[in-house]
C-alpha atoms as a PDB file:
ATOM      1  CA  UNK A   1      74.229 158.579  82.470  1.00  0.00           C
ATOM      2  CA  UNK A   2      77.964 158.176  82.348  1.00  0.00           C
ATOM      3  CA  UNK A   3      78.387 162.294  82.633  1.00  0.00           C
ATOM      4  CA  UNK A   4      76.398 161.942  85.547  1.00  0.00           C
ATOM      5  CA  UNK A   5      78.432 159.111  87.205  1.00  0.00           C
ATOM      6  CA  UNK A   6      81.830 161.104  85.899  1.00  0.00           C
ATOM      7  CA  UNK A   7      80.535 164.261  87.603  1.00  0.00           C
ATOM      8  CA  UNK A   8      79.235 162.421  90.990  1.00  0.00           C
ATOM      9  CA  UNK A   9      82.858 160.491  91.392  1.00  0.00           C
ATOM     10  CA  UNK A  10      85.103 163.625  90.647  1.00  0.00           C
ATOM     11  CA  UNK A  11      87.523 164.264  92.945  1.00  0.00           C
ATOM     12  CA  UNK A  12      87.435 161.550  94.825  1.00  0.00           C
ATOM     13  CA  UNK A  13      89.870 158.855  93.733  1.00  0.00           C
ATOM     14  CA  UNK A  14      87.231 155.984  92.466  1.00  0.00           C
ATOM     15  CA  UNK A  15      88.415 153.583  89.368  1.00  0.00           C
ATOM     16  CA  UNK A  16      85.647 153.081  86.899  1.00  0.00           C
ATOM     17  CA  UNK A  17      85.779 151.229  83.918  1.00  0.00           C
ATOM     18  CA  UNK A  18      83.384 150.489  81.468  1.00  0.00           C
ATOM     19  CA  UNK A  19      82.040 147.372  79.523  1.00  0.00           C
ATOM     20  CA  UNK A  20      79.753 147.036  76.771  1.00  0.00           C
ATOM     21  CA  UNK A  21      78.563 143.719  74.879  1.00  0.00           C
ATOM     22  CA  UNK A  22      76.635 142.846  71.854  1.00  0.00           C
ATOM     23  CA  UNK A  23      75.202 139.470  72.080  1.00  0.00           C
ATOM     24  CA  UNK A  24      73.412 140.307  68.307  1.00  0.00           C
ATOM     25  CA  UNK A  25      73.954 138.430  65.055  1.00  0.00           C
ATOM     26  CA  UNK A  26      72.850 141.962  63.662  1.00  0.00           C
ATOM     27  CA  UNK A  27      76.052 143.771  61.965  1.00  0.00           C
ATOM     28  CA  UNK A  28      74.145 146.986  62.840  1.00  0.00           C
ATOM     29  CA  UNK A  29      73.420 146.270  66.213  1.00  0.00           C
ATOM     30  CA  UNK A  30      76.938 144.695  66.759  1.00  0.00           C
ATOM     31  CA  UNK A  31      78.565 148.587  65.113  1.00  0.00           C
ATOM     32  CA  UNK A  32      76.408 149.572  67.108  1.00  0.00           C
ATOM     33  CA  UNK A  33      78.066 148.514  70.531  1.00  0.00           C
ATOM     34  CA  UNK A  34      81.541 149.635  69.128  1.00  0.00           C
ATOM     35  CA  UNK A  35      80.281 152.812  68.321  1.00  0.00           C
ATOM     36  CA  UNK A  36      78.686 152.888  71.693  1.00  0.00           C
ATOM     37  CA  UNK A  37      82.099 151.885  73.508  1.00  0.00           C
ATOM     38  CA  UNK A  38      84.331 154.299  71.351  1.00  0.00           C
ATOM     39  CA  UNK A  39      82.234 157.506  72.602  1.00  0.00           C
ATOM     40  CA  UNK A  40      81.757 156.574  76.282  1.00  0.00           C
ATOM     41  CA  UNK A  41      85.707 155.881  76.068  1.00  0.00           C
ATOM     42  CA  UNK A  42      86.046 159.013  74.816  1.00  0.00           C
ATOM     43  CA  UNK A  43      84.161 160.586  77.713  1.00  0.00           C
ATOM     44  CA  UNK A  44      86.001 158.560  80.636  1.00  0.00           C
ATOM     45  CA  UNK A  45      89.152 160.016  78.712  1.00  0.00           C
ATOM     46  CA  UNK A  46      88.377 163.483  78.418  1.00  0.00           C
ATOM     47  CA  UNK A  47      87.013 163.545  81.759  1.00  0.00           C
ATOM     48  CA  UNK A  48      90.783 162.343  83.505  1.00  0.00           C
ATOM     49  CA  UNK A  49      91.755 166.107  82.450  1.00  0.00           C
ATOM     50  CA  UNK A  50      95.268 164.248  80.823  1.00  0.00           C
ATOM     51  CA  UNK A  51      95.984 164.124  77.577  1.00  0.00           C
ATOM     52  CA  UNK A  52      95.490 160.744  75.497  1.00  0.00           C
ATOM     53  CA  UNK A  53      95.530 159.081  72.509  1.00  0.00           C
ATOM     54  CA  UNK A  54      94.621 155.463  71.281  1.00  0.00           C
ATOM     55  CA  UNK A  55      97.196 153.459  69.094  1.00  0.00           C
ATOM     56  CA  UNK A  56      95.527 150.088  67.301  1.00  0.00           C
ATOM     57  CA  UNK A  57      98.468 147.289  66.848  1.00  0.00           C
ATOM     58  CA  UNK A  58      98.092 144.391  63.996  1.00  0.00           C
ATOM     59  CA  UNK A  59      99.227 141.581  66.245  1.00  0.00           C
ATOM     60  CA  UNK A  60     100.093 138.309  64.633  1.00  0.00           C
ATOM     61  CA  UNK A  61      98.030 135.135  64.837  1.00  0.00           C
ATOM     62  CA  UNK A  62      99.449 132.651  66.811  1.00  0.00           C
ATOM     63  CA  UNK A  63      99.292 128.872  65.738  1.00  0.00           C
ATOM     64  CA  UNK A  64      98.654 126.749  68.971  1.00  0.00           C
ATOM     65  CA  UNK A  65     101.564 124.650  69.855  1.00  0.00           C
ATOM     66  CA  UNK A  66      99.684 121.300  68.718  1.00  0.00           C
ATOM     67  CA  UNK A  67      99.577 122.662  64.875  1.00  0.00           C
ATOM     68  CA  UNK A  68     103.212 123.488  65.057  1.00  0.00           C
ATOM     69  CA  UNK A  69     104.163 120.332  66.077  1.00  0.00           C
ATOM     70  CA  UNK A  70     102.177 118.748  63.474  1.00  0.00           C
ATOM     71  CA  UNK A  71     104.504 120.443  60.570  1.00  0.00           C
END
């Protein structure tokens, strides 16, 4: 459906993003939706004809403000 939507829109200037959600308990089901999200990003990607690449950061867990004052 998304090749479809790609193809239909090309060439004519129209932002698209895409969302997908697990509401599941299941771990499959829930790998499932990332696994889901990491090919149709792939395919919004490829489609912008530019190269790209996808960097994952570690970002550091912040303590709220109310815990640090509590030290």
């Amino acid at each position: 459906m998304l090749q479809a939507i790609l193809t239909g829109i090309r060439g004519t200037n129209v932002q698209l993003g895409i969302n997908v959600e697990s509401l599941s308990i299941f771990r499959e089901e829930i790998d499932a939706a990332h696994s889901l999200f990491s090919k149709l990003q792939g395919m919004l990607l490829n489609d912008s004809g530019q190269p790209w690449a996808i960097k994952w950061y570690n970002i550091p867990k912040m303590v709220p403000n109310r815990e640090r004052a509590n030290r």
